[in-house]
N, C-alpha and C. Protein backbone atom coordinates (compact mmCIF):
# COMPACT_ATOMS: atom_id res chain seq x y z
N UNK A 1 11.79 21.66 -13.98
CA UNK A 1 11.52 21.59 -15.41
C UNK A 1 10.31 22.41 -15.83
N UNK A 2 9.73 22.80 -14.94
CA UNK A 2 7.89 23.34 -15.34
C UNK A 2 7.68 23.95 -14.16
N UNK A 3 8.44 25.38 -14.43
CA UNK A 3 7.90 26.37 -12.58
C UNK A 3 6.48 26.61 -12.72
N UNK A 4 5.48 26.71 -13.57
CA UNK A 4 4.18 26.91 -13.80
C UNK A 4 3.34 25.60 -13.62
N UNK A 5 4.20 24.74 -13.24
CA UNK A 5 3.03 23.47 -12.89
C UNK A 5 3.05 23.48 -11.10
N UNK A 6 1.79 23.05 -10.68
CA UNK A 6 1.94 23.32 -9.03
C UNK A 6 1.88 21.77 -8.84
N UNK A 7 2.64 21.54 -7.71
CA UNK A 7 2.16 19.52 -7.72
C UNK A 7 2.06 19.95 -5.63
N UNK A 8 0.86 19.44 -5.65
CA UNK A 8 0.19 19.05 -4.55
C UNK A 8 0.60 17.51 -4.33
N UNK A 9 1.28 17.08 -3.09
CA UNK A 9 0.43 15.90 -2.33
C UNK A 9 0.21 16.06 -1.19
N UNK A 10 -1.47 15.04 -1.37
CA UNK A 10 -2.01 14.86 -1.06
C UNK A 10 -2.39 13.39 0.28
N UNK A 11 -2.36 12.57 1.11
CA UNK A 11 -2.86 11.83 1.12
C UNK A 11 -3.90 11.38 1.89
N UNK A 12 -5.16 10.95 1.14
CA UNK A 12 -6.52 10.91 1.25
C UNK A 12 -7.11 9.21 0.72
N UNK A 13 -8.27 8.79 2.00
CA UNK A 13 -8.96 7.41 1.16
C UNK A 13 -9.16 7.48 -0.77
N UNK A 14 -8.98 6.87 -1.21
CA UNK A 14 -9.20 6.49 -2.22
C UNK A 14 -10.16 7.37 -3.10
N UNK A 15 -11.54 6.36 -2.20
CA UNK A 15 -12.70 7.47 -2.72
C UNK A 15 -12.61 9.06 -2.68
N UNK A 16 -12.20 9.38 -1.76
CA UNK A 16 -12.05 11.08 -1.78
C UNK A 16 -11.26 11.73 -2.73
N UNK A 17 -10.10 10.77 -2.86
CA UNK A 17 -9.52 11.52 -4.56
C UNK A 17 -10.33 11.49 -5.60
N UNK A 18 -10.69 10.79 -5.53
CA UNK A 18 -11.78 9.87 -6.73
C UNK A 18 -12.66 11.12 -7.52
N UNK A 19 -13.00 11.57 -5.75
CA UNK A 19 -14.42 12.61 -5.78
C UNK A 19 -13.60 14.07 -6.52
N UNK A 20 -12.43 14.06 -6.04
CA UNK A 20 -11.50 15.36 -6.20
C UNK A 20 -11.63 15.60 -7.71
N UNK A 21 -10.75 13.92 -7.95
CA UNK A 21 -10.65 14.30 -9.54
C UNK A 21 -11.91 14.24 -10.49
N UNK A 22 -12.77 13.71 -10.35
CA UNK A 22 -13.82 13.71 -11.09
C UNK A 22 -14.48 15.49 -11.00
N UNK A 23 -14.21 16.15 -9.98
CA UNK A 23 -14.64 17.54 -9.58
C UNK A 23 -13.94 18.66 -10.46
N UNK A 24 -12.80 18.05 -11.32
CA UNK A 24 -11.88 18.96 -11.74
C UNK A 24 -10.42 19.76 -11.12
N UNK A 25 -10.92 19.30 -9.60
CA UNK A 25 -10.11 19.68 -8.86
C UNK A 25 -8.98 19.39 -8.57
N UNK A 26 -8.05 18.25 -9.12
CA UNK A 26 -6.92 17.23 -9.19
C UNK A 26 -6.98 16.77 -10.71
N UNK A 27 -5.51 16.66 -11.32
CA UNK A 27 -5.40 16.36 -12.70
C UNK A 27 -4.84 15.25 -12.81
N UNK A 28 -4.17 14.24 -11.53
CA UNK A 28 -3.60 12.95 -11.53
C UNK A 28 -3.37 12.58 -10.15
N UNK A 29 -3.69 11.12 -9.95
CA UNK A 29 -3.65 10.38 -8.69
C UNK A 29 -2.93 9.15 -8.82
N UNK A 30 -2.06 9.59 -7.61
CA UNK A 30 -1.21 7.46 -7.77
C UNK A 30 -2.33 6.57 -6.47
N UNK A 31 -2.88 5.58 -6.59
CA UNK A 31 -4.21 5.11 -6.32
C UNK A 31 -3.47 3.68 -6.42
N UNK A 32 -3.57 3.16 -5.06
CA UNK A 32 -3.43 1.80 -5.32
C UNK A 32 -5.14 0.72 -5.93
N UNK A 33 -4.45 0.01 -6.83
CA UNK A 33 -5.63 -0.52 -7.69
C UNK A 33 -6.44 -1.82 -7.15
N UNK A 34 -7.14 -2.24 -7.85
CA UNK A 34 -7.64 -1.75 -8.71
C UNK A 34 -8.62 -0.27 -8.66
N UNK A 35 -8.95 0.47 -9.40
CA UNK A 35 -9.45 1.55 -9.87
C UNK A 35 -10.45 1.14 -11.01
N UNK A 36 -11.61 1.55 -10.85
CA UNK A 36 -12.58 0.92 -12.06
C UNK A 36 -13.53 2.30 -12.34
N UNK A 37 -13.63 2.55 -13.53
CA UNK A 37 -14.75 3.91 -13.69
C UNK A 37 -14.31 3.85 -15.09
N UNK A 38 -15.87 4.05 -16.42
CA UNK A 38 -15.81 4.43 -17.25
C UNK A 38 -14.87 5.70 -17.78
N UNK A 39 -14.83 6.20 -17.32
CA UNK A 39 -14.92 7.87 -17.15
C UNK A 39 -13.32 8.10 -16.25
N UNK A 40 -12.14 6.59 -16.04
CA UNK A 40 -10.94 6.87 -15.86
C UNK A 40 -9.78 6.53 -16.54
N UNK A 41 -8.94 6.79 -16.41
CA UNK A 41 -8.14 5.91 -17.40
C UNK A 41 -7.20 5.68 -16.25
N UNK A 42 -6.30 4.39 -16.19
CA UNK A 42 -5.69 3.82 -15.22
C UNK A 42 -4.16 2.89 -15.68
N UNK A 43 -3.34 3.43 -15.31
CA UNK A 43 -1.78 3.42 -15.96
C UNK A 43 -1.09 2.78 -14.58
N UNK A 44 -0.96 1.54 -14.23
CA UNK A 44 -0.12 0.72 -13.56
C UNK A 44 1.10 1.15 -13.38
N UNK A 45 1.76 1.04 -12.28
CA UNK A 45 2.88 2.15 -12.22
C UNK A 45 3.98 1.16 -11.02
N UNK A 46 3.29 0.50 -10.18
CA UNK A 46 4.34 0.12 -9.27
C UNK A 46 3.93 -1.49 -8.88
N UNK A 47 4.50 -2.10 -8.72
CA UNK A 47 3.80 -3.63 -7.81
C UNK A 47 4.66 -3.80 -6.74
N UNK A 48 3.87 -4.22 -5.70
CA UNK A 48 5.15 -4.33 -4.54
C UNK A 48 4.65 -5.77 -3.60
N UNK A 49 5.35 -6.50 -3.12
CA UNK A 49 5.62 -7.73 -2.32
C UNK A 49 5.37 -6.96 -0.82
N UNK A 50 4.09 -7.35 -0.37
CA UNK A 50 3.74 -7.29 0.93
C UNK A 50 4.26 -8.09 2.07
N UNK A 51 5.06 -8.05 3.09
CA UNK A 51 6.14 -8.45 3.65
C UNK A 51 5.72 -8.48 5.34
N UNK A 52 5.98 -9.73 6.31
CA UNK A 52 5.56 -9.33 7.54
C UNK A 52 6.34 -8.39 7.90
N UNK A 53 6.33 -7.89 9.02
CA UNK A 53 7.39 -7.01 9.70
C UNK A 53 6.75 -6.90 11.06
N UNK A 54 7.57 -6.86 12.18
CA UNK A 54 7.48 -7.39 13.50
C UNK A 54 8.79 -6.33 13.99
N UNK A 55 8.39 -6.38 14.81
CA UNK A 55 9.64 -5.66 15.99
C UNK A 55 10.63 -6.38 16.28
N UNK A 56 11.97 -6.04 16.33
CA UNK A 56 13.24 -6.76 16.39
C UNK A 56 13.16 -7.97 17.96
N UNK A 57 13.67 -8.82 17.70
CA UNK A 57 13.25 -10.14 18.96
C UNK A 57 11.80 -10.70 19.12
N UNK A 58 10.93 -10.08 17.68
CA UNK A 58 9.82 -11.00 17.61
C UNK A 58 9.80 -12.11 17.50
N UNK A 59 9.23 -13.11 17.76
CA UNK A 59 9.47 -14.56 17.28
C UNK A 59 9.48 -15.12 15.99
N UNK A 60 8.51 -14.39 15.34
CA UNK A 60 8.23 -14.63 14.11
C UNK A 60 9.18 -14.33 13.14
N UNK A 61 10.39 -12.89 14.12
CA UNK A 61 11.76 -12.37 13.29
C UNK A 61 12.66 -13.04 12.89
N UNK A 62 12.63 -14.78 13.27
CA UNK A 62 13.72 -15.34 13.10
C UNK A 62 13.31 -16.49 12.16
N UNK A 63 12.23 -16.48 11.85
CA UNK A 63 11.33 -17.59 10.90
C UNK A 63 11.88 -16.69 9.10
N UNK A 64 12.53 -17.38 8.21
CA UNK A 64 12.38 -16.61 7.15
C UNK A 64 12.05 -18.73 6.11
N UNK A 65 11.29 -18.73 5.48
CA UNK A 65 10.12 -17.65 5.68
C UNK A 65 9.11 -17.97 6.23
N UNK A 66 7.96 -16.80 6.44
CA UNK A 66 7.14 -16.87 7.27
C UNK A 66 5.72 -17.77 7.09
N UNK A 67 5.04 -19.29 7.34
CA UNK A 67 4.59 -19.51 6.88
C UNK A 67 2.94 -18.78 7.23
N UNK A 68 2.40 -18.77 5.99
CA UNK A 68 1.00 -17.91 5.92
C UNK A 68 -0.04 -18.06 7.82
N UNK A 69 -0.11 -19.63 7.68
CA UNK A 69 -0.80 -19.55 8.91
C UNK A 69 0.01 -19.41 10.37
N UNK A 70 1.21 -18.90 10.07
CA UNK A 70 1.99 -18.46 11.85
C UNK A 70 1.12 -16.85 12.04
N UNK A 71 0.86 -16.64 10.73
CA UNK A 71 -0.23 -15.20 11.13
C UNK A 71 -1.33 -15.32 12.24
N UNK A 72 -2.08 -16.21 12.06
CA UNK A 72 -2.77 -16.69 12.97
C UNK A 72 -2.52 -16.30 14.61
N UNK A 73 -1.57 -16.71 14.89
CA UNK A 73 -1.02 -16.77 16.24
C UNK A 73 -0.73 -15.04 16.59
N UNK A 74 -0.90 -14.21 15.76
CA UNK A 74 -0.45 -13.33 16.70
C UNK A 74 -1.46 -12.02 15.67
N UNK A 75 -1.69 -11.10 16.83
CA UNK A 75 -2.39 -9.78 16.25
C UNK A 75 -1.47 -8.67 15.52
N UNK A 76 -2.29 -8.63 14.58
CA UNK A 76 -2.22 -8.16 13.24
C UNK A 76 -2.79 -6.48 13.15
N UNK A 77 -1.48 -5.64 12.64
CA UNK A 77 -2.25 -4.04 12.56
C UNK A 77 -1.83 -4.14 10.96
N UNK A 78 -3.24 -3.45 10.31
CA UNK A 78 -3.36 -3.54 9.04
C UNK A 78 -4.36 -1.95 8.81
N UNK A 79 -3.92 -2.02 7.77
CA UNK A 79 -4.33 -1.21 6.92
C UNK A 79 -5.97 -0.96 6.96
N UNK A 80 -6.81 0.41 6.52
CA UNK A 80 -8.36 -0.30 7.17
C UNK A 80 -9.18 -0.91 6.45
N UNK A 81 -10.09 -1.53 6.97
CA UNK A 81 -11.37 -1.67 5.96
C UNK A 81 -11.82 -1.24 5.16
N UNK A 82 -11.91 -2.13 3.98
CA UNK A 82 -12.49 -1.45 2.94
C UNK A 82 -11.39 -0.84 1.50
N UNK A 83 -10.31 -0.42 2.03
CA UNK A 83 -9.04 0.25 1.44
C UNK A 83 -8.71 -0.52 0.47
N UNK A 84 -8.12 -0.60 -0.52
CA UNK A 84 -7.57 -1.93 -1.87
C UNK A 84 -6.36 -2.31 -1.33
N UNK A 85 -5.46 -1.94 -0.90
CA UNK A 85 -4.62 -2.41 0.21
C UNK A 85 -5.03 -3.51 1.30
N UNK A 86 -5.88 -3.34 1.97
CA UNK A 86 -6.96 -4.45 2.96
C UNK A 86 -7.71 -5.11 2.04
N UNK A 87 -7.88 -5.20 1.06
CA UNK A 87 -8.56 -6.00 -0.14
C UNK A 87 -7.61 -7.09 -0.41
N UNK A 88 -6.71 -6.73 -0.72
CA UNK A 88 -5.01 -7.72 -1.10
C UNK A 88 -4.92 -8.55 -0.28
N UNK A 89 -5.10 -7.76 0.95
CA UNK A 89 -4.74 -8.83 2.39
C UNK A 89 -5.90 -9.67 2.79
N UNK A 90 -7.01 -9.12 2.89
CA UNK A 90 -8.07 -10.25 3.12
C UNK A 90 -8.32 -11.34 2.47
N UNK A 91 -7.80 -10.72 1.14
CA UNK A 91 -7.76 -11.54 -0.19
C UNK A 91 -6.77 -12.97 0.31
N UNK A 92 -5.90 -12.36 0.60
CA UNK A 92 -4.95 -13.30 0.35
C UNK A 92 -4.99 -14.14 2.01
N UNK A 93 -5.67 -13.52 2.64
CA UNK A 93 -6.00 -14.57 4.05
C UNK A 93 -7.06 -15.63 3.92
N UNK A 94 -8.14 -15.65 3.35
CA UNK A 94 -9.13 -16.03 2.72
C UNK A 94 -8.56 -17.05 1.78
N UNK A 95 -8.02 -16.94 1.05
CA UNK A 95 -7.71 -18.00 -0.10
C UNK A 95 -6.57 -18.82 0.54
N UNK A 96 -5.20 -18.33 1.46
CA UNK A 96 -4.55 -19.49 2.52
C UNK A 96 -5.44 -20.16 3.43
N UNK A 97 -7.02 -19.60 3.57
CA UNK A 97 -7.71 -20.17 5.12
C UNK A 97 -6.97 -19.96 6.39
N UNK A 98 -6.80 -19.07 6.42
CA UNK A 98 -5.91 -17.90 7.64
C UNK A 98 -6.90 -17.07 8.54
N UNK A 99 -7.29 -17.68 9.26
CA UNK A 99 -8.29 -16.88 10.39
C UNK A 99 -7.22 -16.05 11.03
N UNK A 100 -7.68 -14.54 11.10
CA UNK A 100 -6.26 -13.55 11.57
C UNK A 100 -7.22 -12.80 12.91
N UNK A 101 -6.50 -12.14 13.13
CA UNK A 101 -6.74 -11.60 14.64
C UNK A 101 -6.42 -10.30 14.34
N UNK A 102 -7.34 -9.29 13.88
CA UNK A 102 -6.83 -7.90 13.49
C UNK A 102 -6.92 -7.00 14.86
N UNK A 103 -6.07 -6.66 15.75
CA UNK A 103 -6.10 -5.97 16.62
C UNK A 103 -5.64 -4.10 16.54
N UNK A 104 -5.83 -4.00 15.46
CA UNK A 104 -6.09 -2.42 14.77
C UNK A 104 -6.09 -1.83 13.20
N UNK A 105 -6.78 -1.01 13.04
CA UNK A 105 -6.86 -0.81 11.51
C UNK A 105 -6.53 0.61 11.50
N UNK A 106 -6.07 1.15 10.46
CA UNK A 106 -5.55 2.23 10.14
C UNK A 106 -4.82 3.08 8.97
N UNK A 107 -5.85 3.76 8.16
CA UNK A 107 -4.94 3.97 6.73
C UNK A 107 -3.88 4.55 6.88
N UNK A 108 -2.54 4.76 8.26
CA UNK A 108 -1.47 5.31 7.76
C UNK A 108 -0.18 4.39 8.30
N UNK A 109 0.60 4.52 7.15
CA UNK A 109 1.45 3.55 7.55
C UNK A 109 2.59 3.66 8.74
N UNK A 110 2.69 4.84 8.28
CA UNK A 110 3.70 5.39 9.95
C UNK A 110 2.88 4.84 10.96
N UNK A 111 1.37 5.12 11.78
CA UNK A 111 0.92 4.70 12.96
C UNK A 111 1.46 3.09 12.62
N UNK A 112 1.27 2.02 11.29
CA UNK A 112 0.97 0.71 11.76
C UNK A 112 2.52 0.15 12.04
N UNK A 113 3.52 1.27 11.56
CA UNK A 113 4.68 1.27 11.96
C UNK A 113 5.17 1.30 13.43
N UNK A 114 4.72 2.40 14.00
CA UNK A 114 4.26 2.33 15.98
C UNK A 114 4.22 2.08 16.17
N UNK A 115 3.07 1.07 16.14
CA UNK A 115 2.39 0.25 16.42
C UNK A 115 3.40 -0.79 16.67
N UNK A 116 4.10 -1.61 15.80
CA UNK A 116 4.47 -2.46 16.02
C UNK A 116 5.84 -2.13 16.68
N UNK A 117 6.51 -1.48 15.90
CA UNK A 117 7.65 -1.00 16.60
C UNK A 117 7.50 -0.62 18.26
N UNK A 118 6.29 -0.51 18.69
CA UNK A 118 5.55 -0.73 20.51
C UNK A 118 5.60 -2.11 20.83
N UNK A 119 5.66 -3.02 19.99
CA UNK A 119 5.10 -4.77 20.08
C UNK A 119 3.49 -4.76 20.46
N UNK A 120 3.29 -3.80 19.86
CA UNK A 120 1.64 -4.30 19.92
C UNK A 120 0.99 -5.14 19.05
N UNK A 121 1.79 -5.62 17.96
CA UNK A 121 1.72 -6.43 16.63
C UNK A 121 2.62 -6.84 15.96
N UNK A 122 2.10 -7.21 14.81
CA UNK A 122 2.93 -7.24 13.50
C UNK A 122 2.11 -6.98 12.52
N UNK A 123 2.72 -6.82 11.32
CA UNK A 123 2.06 -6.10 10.22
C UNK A 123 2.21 -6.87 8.52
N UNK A 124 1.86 -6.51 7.43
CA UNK A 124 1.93 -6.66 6.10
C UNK A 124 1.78 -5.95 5.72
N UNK A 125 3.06 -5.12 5.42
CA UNK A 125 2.90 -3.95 4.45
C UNK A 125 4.04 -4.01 3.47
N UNK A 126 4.44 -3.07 2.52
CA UNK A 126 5.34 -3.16 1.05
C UNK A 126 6.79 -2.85 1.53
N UNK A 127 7.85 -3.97 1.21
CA UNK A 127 8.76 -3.49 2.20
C UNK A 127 9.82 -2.03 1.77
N UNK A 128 9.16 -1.45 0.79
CA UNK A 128 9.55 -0.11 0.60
C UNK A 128 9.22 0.76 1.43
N UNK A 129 8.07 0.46 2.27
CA UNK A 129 7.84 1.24 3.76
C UNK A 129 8.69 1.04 5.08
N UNK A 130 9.80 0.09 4.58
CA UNK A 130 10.47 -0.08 6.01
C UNK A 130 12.10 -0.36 5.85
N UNK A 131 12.46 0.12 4.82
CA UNK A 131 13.40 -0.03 4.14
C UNK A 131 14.79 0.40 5.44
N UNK A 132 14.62 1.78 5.27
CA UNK A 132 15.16 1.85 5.96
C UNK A 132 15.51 2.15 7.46
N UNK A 133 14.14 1.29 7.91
CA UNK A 133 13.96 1.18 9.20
C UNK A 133 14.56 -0.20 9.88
N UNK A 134 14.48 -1.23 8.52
CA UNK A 134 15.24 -2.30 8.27
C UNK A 134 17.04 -1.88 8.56
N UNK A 135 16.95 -1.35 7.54
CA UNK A 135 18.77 -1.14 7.81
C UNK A 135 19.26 -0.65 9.10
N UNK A 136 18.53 0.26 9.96
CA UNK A 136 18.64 0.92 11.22
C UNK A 136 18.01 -0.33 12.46
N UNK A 137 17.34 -0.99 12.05
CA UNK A 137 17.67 -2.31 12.71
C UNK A 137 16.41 -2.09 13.67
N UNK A 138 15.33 -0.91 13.28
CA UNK A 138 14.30 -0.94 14.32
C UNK A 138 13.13 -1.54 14.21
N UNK A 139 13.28 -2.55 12.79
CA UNK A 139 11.83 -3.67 12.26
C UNK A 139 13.19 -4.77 12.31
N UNK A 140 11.89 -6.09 11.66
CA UNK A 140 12.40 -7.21 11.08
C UNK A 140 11.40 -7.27 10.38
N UNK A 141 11.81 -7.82 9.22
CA UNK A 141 11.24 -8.90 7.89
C UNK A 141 11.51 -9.92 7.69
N UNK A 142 10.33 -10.52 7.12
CA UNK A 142 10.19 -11.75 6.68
C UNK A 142 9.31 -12.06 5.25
N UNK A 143 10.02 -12.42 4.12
CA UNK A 143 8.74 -13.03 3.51
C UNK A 143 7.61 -14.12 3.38
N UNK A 144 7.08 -13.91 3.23
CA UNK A 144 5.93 -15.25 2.91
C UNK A 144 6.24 -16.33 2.65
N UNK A 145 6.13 -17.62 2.94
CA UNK A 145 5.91 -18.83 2.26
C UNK A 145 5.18 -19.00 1.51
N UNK A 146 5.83 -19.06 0.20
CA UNK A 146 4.50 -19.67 -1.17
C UNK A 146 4.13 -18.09 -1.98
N UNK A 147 3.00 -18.09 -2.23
CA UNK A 147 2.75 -16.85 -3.20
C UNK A 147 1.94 -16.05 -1.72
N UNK A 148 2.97 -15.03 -2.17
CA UNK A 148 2.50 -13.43 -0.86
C UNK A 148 1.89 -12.67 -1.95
N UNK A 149 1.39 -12.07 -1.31
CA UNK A 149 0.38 -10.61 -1.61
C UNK A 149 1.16 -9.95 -2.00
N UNK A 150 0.55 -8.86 -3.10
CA UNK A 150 1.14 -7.99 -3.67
C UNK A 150 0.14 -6.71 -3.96
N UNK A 151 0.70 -5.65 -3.84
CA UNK A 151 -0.04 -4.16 -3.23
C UNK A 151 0.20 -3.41 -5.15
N UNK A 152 -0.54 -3.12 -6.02
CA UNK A 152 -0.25 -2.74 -7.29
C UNK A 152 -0.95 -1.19 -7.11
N UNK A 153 0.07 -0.26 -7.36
CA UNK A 153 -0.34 1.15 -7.29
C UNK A 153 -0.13 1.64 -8.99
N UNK A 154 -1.16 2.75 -9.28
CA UNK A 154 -1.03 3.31 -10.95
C UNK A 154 -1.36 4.91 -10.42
N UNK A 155 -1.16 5.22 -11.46
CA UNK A 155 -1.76 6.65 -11.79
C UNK A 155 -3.24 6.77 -12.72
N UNK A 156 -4.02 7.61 -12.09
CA UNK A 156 -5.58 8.00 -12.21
C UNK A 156 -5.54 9.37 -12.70
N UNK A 157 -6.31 9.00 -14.21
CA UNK A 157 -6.71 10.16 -14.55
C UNK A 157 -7.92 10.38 -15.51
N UNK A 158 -8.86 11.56 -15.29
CA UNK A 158 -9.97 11.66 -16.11
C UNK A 158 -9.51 11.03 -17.61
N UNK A 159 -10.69 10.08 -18.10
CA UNK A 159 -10.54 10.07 -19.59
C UNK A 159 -10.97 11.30 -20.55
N UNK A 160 -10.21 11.51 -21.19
CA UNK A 160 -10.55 12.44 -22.28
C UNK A 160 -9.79 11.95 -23.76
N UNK A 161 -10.04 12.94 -24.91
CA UNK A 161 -9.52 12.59 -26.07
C UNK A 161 -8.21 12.49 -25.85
N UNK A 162 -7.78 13.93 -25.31
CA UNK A 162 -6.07 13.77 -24.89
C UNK A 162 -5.93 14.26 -23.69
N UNK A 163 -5.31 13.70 -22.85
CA UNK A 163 -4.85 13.70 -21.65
C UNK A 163 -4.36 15.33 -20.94
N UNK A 164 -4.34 16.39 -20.28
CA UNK A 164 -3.19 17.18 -20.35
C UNK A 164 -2.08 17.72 -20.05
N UNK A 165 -1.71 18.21 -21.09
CA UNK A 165 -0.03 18.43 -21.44
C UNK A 165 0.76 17.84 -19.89
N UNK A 166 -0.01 18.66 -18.63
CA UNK A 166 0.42 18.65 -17.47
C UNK A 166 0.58 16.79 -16.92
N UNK A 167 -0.14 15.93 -17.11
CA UNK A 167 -0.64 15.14 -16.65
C UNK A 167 0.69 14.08 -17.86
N UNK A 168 0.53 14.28 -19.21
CA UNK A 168 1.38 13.70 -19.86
C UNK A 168 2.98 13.94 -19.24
N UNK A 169 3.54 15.06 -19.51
CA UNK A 169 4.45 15.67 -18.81
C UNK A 169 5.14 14.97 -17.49
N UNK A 170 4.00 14.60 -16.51
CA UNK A 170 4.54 14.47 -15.29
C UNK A 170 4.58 12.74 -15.40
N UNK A 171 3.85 12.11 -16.03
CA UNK A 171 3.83 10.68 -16.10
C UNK A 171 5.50 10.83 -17.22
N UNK A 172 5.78 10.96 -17.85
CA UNK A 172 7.08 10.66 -18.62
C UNK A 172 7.65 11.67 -17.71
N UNK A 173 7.75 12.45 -16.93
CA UNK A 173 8.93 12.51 -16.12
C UNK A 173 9.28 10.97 -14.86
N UNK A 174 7.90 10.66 -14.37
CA UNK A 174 7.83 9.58 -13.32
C UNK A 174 8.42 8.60 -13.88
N UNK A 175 8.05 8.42 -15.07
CA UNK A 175 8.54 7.24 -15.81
C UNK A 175 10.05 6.85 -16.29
N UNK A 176 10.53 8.60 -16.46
CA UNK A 176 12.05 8.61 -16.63
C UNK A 176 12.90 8.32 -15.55
């Protein structure tokens, strides 16, 4: 629709886009939230249900659903420190009283995918990341018992009077 627009992705911690776009150097970021800065404007875009997932003949694979503290019992590869993604989850371990056993951290989801798909763990991540790893039968899922975590991603962009053209443009295409 727009051969003169260039679309880069990118994927980088949080803060480092942050730094990008505030630099001029990036005109829009999908940023899981929250996102807070005078100086951004922040357009909610996706919510997603954070989901265990375990390697097929896990024990936990046959539990649906999974209750919060069976987490406990077994090591956990998550997302890293610090990330709003690991915010959700600590969040939400903390408020069940879920002492967890994090036996690796890592901002990419393919490794925490490995990872488990090795049985070195299990995980909580959006089950749009395993979709169809699900159907090919090389995870299992489970949801939560009670209220699960939820991962809310938007689009980031400098505030100004008006937005541009480029940045409008590509949000009502995403949106269409």
């Amino acid at each position: 629709l727009y051969p003169k627009v260039e679309i880069t992705v990118t994927n980088a911690p949080s803060s480092a886009v942050l730094e990008t776009l505030r630099r001029h150097e990036l005109d829009l970021a999908l940023l899981t939230l929250p996102i807070v800065g005078d100086d951004l404007q922040v357009r909610p875009a996706l919510r997603e249900e954070m989901v265990v997932v375990t390697a097929p003949g896990h024990p936990l694979s046959k539990k649906r659903p999974v209750a919060p503290g069976d987490l406990a019992n077994h090591p956990l590869i998550l997302y890293e420190s610090g990330s709003n993604t690991r915010r959700v989850l600590d969040d939400f371990f903390l408020e069940e009283g879920v002492a967890v056993r994090v036996a690796m951290e890592t901002e990419n989801v393919e490794i925490i995918k490995s990872m488990v798909g090795a049985g070195l763990g299990i995980t909580l991540i959006p089950y749009a990341a395993i979709t169809r790893d699900v159907r090919a039968r090389r995870f299992a899922f489970a949801r939560l018992r009670g209220r699960s975590p939820c991962r809310e991603t938007g689009w980031v962009y400098l505030r100004r009077d008006a937005p541009p053209r480029a940045v409008t443009e590509m949000l009502k295409t995403f949106e269409a």
